[in-house]
PDB file of N, CA and C in Angstrom:
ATOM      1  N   UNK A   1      -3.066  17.528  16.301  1.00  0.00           N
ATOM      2  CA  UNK A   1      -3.370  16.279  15.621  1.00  0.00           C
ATOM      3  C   UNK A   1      -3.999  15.327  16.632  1.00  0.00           C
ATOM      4  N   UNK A   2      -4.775  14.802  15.959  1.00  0.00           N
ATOM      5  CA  UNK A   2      -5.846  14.107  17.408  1.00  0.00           C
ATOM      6  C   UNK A   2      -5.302  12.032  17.170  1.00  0.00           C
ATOM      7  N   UNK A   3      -4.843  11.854  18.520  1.00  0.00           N
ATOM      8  CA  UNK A   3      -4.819  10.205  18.246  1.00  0.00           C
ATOM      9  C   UNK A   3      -4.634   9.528  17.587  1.00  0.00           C
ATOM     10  N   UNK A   4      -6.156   9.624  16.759  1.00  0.00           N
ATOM     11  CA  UNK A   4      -6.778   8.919  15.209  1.00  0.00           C
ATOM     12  C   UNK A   4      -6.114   8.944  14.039  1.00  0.00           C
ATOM     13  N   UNK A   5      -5.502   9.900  13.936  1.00  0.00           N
ATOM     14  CA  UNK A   5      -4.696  10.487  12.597  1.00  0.00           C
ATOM     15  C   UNK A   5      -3.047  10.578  13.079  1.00  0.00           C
ATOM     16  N   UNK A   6      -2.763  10.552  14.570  1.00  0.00           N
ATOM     17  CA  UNK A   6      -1.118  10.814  14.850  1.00  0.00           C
ATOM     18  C   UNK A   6      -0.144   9.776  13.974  1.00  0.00           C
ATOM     19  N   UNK A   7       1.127  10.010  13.599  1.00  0.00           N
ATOM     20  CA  UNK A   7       1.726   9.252  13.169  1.00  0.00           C
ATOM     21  C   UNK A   7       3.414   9.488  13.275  1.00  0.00           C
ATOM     22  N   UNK A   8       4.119   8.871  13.155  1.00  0.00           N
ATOM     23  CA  UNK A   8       5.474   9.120  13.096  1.00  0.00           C
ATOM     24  C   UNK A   8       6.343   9.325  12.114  1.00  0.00           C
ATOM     25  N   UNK A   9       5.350   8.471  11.178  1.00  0.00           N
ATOM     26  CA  UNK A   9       5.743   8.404  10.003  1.00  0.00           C
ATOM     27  C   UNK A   9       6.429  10.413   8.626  1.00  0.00           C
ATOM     28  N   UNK A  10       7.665  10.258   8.419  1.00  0.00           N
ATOM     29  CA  UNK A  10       7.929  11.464   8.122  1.00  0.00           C
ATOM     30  C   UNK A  10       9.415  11.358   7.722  1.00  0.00           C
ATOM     31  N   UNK A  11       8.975  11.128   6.375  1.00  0.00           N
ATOM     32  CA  UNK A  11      10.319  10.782   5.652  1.00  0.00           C
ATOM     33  C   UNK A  11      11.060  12.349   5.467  1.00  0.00           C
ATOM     34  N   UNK A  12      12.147  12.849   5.352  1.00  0.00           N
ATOM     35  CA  UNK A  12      13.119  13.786   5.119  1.00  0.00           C
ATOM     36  C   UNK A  12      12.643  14.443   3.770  1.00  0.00           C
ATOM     37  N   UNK A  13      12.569  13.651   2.677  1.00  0.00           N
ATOM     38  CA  UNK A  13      11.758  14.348   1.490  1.00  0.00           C
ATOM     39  C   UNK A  13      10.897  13.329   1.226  1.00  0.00           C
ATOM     40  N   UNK A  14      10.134  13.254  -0.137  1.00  0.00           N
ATOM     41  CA  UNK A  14       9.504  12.801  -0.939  1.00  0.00           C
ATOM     42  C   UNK A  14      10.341  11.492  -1.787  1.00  0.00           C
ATOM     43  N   UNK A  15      11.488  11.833  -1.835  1.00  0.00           N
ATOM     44  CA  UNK A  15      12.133  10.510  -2.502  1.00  0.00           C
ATOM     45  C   UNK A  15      11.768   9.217  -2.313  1.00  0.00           C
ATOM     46  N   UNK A  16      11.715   8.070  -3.135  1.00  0.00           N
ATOM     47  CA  UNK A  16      11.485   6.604  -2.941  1.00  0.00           C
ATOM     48  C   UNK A  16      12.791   6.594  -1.728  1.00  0.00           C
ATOM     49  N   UNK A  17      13.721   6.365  -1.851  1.00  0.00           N
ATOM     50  CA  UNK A  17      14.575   6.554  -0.803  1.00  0.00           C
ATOM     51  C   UNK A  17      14.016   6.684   0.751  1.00  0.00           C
ATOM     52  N   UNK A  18      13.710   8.009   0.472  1.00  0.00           N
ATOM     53  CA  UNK A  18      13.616   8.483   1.960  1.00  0.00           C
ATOM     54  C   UNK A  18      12.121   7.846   2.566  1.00  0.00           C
ATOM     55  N   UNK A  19      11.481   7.536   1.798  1.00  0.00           N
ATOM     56  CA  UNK A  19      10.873   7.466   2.018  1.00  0.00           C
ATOM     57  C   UNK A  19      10.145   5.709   2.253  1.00  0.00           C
ATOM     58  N   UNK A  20      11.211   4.926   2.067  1.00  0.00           N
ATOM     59  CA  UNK A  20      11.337   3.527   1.914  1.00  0.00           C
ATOM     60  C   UNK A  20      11.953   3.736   3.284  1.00  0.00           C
ATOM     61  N   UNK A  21      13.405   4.319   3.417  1.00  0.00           N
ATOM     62  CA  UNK A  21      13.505   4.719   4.688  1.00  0.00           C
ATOM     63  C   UNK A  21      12.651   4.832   6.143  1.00  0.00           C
ATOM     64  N   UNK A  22      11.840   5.246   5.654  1.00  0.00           N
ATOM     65  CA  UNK A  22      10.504   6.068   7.087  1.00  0.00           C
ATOM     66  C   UNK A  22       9.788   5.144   6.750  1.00  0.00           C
ATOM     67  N   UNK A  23       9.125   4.248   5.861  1.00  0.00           N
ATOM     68  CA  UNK A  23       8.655   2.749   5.944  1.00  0.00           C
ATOM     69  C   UNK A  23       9.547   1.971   6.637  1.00  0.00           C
ATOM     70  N   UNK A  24      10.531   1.530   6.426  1.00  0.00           N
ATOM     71  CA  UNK A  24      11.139   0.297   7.422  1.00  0.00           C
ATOM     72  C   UNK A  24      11.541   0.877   8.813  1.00  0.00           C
ATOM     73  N   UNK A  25      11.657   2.138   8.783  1.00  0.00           N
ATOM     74  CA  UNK A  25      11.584   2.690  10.105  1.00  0.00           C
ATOM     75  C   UNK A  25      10.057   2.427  11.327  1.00  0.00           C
ATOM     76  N   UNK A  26       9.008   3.040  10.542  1.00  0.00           N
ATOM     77  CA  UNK A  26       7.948   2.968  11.400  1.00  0.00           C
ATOM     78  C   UNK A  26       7.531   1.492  11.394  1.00  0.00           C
ATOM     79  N   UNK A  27       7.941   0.523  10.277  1.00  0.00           N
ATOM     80  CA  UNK A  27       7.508  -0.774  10.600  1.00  0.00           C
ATOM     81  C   UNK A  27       7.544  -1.614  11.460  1.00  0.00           C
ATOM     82  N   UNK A  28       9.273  -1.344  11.546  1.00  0.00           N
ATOM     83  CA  UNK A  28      10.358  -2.125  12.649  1.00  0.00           C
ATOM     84  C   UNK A  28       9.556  -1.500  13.810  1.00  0.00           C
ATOM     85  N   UNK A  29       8.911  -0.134  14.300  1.00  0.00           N
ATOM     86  CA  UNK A  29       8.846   0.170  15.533  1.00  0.00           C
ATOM     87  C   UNK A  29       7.220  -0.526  15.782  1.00  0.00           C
ATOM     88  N   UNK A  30       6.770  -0.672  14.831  1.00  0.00           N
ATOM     89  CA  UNK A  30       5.417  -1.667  14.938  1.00  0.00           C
ATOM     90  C   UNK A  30       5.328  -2.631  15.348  1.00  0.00           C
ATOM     91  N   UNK A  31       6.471  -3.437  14.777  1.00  0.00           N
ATOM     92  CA  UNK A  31       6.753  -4.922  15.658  1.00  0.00           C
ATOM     93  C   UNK A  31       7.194  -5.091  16.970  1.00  0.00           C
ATOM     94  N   UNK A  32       8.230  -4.127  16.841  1.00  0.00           N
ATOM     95  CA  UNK A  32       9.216  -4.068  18.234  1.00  0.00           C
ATOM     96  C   UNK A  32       7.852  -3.882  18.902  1.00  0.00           C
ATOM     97  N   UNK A  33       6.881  -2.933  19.330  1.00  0.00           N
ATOM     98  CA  UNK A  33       5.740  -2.776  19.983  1.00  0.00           C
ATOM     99  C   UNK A  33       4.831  -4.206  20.154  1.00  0.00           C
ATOM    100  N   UNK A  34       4.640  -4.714  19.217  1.00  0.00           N
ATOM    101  CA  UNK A  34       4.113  -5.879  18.785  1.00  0.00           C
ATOM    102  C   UNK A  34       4.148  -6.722  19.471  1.00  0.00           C
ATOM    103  N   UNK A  35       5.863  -7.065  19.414  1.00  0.00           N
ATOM    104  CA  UNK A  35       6.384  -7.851  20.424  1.00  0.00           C
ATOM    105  C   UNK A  35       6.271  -7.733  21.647  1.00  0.00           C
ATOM    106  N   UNK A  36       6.676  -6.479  22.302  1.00  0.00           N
ATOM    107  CA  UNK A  36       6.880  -6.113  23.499  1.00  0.00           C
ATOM    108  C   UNK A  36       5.135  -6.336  24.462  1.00  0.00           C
ATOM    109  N   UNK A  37       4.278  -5.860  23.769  1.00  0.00           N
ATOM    110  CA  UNK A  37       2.712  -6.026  23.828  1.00  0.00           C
ATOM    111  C   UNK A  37       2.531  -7.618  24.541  1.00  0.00           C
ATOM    112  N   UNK A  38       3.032  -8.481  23.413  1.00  0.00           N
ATOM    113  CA  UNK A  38       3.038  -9.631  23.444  1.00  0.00           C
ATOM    114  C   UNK A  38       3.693 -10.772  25.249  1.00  0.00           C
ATOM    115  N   UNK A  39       4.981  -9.619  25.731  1.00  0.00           N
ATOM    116  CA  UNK A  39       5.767 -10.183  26.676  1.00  0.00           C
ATOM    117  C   UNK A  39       5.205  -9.358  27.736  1.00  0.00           C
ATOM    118  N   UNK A  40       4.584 -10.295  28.451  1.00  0.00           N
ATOM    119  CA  UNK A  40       4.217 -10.230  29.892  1.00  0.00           C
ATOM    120  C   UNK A  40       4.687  -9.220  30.819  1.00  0.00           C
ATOM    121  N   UNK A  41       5.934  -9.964  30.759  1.00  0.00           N
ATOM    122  CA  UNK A  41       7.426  -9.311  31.931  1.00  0.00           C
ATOM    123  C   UNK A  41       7.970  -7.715  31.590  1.00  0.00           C
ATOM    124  N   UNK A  42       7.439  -7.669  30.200  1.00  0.00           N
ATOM    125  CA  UNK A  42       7.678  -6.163  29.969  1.00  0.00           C
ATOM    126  C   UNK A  42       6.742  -5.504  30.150  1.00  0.00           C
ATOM    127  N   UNK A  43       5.312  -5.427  30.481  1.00  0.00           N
ATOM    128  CA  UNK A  43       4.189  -4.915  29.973  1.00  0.00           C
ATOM    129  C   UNK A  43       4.152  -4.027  30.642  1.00  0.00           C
ATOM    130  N   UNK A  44       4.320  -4.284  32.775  1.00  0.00           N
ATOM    131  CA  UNK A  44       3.895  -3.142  33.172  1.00  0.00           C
ATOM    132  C   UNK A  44       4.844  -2.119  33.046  1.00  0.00           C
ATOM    133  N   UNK A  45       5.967  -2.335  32.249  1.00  0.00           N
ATOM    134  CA  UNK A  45       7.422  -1.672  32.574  1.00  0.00           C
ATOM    135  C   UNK A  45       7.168  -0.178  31.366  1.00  0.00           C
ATOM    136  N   UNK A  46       6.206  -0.626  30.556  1.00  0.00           N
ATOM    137  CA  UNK A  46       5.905   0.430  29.515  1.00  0.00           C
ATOM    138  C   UNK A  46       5.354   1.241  29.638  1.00  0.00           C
ATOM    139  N   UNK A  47       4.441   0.658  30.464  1.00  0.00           N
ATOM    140  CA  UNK A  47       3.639   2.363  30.358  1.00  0.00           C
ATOM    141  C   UNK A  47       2.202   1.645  30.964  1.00  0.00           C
ATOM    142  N   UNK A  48       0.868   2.992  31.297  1.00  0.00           N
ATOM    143  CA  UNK A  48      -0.255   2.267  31.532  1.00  0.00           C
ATOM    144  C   UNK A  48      -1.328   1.202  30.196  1.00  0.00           C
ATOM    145  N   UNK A  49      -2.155   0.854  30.587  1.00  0.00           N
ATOM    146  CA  UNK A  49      -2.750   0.053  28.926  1.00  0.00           C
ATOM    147  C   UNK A  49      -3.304   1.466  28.278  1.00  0.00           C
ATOM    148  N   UNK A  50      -3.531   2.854  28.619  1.00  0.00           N
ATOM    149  CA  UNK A  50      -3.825   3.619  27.658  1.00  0.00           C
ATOM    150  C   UNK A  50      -2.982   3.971  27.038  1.00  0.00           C
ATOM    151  N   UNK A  51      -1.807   4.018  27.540  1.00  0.00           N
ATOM    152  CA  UNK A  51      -0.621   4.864  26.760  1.00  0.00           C
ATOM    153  C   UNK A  51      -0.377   3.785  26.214  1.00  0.00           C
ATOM    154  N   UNK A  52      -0.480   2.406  26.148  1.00  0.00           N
ATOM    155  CA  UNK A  52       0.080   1.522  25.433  1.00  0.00           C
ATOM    156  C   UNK A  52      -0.925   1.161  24.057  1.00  0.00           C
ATOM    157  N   UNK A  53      -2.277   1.471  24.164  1.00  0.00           N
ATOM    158  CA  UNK A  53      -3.189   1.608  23.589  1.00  0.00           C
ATOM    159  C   UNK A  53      -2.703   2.601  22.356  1.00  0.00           C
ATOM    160  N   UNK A  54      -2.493   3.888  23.163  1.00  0.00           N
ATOM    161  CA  UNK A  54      -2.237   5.397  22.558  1.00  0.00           C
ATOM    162  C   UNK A  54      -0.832   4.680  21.454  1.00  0.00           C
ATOM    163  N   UNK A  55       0.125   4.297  21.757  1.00  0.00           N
ATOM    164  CA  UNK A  55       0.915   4.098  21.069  1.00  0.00           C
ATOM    165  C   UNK A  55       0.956   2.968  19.966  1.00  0.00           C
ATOM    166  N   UNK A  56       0.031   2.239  20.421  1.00  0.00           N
ATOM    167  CA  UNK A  56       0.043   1.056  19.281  1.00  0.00           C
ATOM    168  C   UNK A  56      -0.858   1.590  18.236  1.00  0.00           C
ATOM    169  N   UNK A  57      -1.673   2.479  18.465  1.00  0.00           N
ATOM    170  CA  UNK A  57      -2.585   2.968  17.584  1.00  0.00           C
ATOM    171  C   UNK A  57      -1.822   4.210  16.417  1.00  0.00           C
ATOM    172  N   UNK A  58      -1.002   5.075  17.495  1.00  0.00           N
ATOM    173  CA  UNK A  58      -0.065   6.015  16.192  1.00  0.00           C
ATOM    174  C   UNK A  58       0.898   4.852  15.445  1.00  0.00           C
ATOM    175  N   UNK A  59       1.555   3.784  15.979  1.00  0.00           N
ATOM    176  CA  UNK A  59       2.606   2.972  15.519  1.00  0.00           C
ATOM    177  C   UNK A  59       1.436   2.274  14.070  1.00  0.00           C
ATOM    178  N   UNK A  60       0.519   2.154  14.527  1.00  0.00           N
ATOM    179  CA  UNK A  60      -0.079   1.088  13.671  1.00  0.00           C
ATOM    180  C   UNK A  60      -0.761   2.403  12.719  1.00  0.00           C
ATOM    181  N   UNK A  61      -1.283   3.669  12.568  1.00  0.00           N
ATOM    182  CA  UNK A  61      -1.173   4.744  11.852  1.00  0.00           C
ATOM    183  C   UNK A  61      -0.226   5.376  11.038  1.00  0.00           C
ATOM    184  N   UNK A  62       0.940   4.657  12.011  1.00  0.00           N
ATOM    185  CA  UNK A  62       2.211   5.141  10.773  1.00  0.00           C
ATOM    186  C   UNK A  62       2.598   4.594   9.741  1.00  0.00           C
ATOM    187  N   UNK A  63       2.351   2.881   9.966  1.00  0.00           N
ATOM    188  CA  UNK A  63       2.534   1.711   8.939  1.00  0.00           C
ATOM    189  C   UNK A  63       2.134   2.611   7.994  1.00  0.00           C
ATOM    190  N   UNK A  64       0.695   2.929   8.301  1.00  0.00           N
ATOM    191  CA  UNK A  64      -0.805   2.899   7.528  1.00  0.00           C
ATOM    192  C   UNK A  64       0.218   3.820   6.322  1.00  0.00           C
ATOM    193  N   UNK A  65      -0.112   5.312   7.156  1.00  0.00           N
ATOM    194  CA  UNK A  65       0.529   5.865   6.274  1.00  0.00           C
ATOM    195  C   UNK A  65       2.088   6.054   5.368  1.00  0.00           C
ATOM    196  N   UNK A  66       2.693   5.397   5.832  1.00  0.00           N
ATOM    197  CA  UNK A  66       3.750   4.841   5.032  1.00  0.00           C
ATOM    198  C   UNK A  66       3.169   4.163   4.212  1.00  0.00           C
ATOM    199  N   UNK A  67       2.822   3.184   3.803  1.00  0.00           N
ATOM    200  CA  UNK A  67       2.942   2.249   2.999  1.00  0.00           C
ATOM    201  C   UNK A  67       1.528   2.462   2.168  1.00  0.00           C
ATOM    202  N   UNK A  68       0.943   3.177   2.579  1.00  0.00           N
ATOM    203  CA  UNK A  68      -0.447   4.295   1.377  1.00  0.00           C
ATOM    204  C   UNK A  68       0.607   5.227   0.444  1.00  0.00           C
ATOM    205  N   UNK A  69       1.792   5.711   1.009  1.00  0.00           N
ATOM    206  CA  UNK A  69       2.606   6.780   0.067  1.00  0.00           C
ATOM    207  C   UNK A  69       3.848   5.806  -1.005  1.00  0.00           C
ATOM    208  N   UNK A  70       3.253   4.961  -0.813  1.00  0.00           N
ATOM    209  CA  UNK A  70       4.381   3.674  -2.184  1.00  0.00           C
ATOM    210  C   UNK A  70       3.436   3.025  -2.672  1.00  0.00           C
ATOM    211  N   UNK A  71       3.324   3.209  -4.174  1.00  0.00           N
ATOM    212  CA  UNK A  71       3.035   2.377  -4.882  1.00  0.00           C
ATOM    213  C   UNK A  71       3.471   0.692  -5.039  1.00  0.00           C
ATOM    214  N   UNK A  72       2.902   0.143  -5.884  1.00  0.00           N
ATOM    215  CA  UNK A  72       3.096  -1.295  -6.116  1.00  0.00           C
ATOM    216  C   UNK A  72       3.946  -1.662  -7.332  1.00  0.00           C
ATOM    217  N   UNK A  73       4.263  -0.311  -7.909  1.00  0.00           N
ATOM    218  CA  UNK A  73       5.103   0.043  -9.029  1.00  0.00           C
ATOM    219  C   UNK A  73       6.466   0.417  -7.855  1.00  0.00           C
ATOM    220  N   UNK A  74       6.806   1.084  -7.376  1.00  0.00           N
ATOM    221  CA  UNK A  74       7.564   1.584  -6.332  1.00  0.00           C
ATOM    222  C   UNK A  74       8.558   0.748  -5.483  1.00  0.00           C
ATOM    223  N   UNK A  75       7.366  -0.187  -5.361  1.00  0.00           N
ATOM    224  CA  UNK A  75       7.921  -1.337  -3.784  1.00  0.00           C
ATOM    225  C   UNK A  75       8.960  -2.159  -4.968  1.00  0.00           C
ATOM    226  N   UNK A  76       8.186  -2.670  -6.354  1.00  0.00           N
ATOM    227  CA  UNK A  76       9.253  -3.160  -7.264  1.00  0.00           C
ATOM    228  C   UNK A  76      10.581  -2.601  -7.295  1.00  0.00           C
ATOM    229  N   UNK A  77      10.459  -1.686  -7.838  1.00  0.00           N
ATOM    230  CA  UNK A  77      11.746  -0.740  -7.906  1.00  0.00           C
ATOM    231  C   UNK A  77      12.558  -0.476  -6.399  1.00  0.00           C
ATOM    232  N   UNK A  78      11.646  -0.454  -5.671  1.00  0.00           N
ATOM    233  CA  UNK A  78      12.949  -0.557  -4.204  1.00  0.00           C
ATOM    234  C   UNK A  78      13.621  -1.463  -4.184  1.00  0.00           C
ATOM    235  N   UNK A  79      12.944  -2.889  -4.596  1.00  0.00           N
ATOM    236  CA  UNK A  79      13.870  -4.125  -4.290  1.00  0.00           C
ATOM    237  C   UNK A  79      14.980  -3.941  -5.628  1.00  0.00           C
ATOM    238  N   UNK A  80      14.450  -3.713  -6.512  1.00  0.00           N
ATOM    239  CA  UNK A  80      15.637  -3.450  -8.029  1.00  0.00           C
ATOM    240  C   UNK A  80      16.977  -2.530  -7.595  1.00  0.00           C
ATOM    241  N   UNK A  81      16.261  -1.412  -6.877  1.00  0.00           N
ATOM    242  CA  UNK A  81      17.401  -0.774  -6.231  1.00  0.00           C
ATOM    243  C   UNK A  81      17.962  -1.254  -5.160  1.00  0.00           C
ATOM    244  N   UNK A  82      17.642  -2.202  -4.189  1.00  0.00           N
ATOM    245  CA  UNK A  82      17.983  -2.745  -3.045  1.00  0.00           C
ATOM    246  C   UNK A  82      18.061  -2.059  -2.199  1.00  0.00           C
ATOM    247  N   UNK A  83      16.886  -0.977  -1.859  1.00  0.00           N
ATOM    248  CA  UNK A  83      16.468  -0.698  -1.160  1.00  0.00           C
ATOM    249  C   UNK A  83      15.704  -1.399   0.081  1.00  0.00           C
ATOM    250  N   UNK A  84      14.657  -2.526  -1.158  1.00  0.00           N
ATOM    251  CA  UNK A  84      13.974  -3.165   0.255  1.00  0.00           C
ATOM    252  C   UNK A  84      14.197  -4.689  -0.754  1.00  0.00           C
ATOM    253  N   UNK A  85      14.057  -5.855   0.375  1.00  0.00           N
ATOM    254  CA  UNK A  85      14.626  -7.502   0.102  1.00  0.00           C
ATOM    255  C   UNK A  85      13.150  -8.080  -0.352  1.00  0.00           C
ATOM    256  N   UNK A  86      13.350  -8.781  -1.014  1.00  0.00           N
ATOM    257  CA  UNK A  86      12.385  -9.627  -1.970  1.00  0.00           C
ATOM    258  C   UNK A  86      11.035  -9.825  -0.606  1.00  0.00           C
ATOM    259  N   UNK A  87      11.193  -9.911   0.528  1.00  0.00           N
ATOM    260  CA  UNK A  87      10.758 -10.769   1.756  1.00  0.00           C
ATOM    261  C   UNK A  87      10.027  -9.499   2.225  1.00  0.00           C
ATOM    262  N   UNK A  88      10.758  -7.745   2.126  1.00  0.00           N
ATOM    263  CA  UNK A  88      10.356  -6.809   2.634  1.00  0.00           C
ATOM    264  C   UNK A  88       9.447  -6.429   1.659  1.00  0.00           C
ATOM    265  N   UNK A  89       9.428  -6.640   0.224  1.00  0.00           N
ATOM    266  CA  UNK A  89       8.507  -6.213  -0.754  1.00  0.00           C
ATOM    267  C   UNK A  89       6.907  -7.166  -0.440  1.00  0.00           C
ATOM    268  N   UNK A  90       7.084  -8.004  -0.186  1.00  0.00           N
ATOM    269  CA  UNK A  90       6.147  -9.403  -0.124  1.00  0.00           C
ATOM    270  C   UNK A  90       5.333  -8.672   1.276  1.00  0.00           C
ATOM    271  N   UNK A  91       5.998  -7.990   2.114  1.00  0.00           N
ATOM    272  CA  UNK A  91       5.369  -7.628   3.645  1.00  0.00           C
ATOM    273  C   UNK A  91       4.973  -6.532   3.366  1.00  0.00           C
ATOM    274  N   UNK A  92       5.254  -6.043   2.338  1.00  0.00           N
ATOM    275  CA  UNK A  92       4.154  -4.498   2.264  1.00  0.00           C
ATOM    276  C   UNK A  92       3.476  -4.711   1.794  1.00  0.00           C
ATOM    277  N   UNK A  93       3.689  -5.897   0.404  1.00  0.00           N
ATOM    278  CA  UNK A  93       2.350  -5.253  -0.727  1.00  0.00           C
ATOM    279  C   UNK A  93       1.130  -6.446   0.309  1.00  0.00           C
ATOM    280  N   UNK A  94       1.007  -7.266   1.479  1.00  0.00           N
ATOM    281  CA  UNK A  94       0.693  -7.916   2.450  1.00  0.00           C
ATOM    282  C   UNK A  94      -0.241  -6.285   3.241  1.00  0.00           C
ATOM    283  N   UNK A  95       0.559  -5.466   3.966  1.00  0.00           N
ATOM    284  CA  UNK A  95       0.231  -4.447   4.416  1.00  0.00           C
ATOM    285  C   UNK A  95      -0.529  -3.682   4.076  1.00  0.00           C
ATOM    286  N   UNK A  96      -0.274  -3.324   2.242  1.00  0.00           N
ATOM    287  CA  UNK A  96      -0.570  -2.626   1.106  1.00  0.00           C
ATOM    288  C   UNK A  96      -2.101  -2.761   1.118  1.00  0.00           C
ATOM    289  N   UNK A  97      -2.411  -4.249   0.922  1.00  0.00           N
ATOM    290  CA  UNK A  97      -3.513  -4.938   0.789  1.00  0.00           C
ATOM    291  C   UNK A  97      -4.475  -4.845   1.881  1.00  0.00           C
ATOM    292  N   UNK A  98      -3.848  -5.143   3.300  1.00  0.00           N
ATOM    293  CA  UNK A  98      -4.906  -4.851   4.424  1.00  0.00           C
ATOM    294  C   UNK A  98      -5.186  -3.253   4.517  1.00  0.00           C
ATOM    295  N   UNK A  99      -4.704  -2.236   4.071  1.00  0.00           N
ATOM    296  CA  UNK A  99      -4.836  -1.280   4.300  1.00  0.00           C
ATOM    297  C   UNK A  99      -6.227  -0.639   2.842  1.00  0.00           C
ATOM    298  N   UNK A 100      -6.061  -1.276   2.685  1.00  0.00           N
ATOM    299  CA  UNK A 100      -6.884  -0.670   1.016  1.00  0.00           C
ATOM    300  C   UNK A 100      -8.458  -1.914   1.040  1.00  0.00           C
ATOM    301  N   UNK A 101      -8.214  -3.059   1.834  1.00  0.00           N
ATOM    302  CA  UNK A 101      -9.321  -4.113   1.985  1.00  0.00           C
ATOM    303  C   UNK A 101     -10.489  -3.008   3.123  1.00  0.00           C
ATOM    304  N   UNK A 102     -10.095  -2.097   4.034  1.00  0.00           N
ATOM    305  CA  UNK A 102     -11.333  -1.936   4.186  1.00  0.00           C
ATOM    306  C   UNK A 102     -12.029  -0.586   3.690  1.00  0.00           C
ATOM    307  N   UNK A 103     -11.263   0.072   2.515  1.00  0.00           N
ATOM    308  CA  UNK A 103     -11.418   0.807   1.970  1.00  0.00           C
ATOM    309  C   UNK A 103     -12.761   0.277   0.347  1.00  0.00           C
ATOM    310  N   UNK A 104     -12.455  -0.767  -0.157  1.00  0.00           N
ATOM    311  CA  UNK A 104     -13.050  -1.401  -0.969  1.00  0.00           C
ATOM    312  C   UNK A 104     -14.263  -2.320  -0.625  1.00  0.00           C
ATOM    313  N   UNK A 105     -13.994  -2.653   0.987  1.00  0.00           N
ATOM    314  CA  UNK A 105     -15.422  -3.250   1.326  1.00  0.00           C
ATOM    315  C   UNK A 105     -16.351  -2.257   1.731  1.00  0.00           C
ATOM    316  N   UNK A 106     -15.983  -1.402   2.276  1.00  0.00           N
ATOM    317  CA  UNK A 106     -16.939   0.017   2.359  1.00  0.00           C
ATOM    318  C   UNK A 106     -17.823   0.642   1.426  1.00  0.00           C
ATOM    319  N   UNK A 107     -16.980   0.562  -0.087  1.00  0.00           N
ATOM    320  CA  UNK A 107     -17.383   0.930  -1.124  1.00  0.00           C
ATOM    321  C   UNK A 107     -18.452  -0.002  -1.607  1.00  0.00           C
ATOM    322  N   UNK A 108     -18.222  -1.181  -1.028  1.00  0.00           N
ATOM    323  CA  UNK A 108     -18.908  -2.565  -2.019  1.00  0.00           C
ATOM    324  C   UNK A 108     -20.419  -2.461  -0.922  1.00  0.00           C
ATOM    325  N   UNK A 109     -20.408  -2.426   0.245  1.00  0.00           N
ATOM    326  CA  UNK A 109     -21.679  -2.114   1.597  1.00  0.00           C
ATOM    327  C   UNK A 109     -22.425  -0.313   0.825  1.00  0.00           C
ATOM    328  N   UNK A 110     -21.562   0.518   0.259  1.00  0.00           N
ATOM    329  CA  UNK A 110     -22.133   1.606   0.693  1.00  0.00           C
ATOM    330  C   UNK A 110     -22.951   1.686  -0.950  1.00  0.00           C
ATOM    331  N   UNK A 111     -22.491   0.958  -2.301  1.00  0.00           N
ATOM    332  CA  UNK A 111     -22.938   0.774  -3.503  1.00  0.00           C
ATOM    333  C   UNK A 111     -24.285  -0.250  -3.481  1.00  0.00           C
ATOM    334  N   UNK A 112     -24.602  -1.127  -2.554  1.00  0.00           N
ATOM    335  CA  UNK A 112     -25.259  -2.413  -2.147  1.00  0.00           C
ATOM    336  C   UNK A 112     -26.255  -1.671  -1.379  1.00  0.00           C
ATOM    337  N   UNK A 113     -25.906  -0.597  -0.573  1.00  0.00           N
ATOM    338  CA  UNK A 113     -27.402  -0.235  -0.298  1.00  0.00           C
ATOM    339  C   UNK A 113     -28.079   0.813  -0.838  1.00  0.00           C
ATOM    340  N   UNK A 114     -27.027   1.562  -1.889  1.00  0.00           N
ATOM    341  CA  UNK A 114     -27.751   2.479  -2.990  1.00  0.00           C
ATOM    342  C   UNK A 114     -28.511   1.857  -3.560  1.00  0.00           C
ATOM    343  N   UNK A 115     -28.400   0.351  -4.699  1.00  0.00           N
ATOM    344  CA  UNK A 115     -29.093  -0.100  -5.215  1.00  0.00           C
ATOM    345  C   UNK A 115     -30.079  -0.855  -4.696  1.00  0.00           C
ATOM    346  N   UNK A 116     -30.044  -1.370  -3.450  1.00  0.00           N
ATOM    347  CA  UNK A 116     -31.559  -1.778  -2.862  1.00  0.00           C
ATOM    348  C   UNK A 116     -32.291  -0.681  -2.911  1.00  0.00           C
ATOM    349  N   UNK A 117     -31.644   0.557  -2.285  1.00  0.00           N
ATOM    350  CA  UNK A 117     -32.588   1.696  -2.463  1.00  0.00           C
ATOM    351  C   UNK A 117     -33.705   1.875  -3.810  1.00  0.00           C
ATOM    352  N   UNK A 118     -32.418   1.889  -4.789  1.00  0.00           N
ATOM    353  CA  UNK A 118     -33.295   2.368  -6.020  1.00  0.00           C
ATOM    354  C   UNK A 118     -34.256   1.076  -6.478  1.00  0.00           C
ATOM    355  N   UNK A 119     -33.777  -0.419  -6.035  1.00  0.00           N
ATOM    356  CA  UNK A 119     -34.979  -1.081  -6.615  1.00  0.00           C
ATOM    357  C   UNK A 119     -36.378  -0.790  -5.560  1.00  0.00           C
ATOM    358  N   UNK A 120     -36.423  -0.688  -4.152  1.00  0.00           N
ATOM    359  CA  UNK A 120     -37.527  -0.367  -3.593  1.00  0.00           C
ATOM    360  C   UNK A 120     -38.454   0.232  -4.249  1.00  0.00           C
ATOM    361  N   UNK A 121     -38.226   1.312  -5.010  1.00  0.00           N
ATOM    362  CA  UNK A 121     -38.956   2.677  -5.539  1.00  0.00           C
ATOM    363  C   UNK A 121     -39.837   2.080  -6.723  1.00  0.00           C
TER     364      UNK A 121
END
């Protein structure tokens, strides 16, 4: 698995459960990174800036893919089940959204220059 695609993310089964699980798991380790990134006094203690690079990039791949495998129907029902808190539902479908925004502007650039195409002609 190359870099680009690594992730941590790897819930036990398929269940909303387990799999709400391996979301607040890889999230929490996103921030904790986040943070740590953030503090000076820890920085050189982690590692070099590639490996710190290397890791913020699978951490921030794992969000990704966590929170691509829950619906917006789903994240409801976690909080119904109390699985995840009104505050944790609000931070995914947040996540949900940046993850799918550059999926839809791609589409909107790559439809925009089909049709210049076809009016040229």
């Amino acid at each position: 698995m190359s870099q680009s695609s690594a992730s941590t993310y790897n819930p036990a089964d398929q269940s909303l459960e387990e799999r709400i699980k391996a979301f607040k798991k890889v999230h929490q380790d996103f921030k904790n990174l986040e943070a740590c990134l953030k503090s000076k006094s820890q920085f050189d203690s982690l590692g070099t800036s590639e490996e710190l690079l290397q890791a913020h990039t699978i951490a921030k791949n794992s969000v990704n893919y966590a929170i691509q495998s829950l619906s917006h129907k789903e994240l409801i029902k976690a909080n119904e089940e109390g699985l995840l808190s009104r505050y944790e539902v609000d931070e995914a479908k947040v996540l949900k959204a940046q993850t799918e925004l550059p999926k839809k502007t791609s589409k909107k650039q790559h439809n925009k220059s089909h049709s210049k195409g076809s009016q040229r002609k």
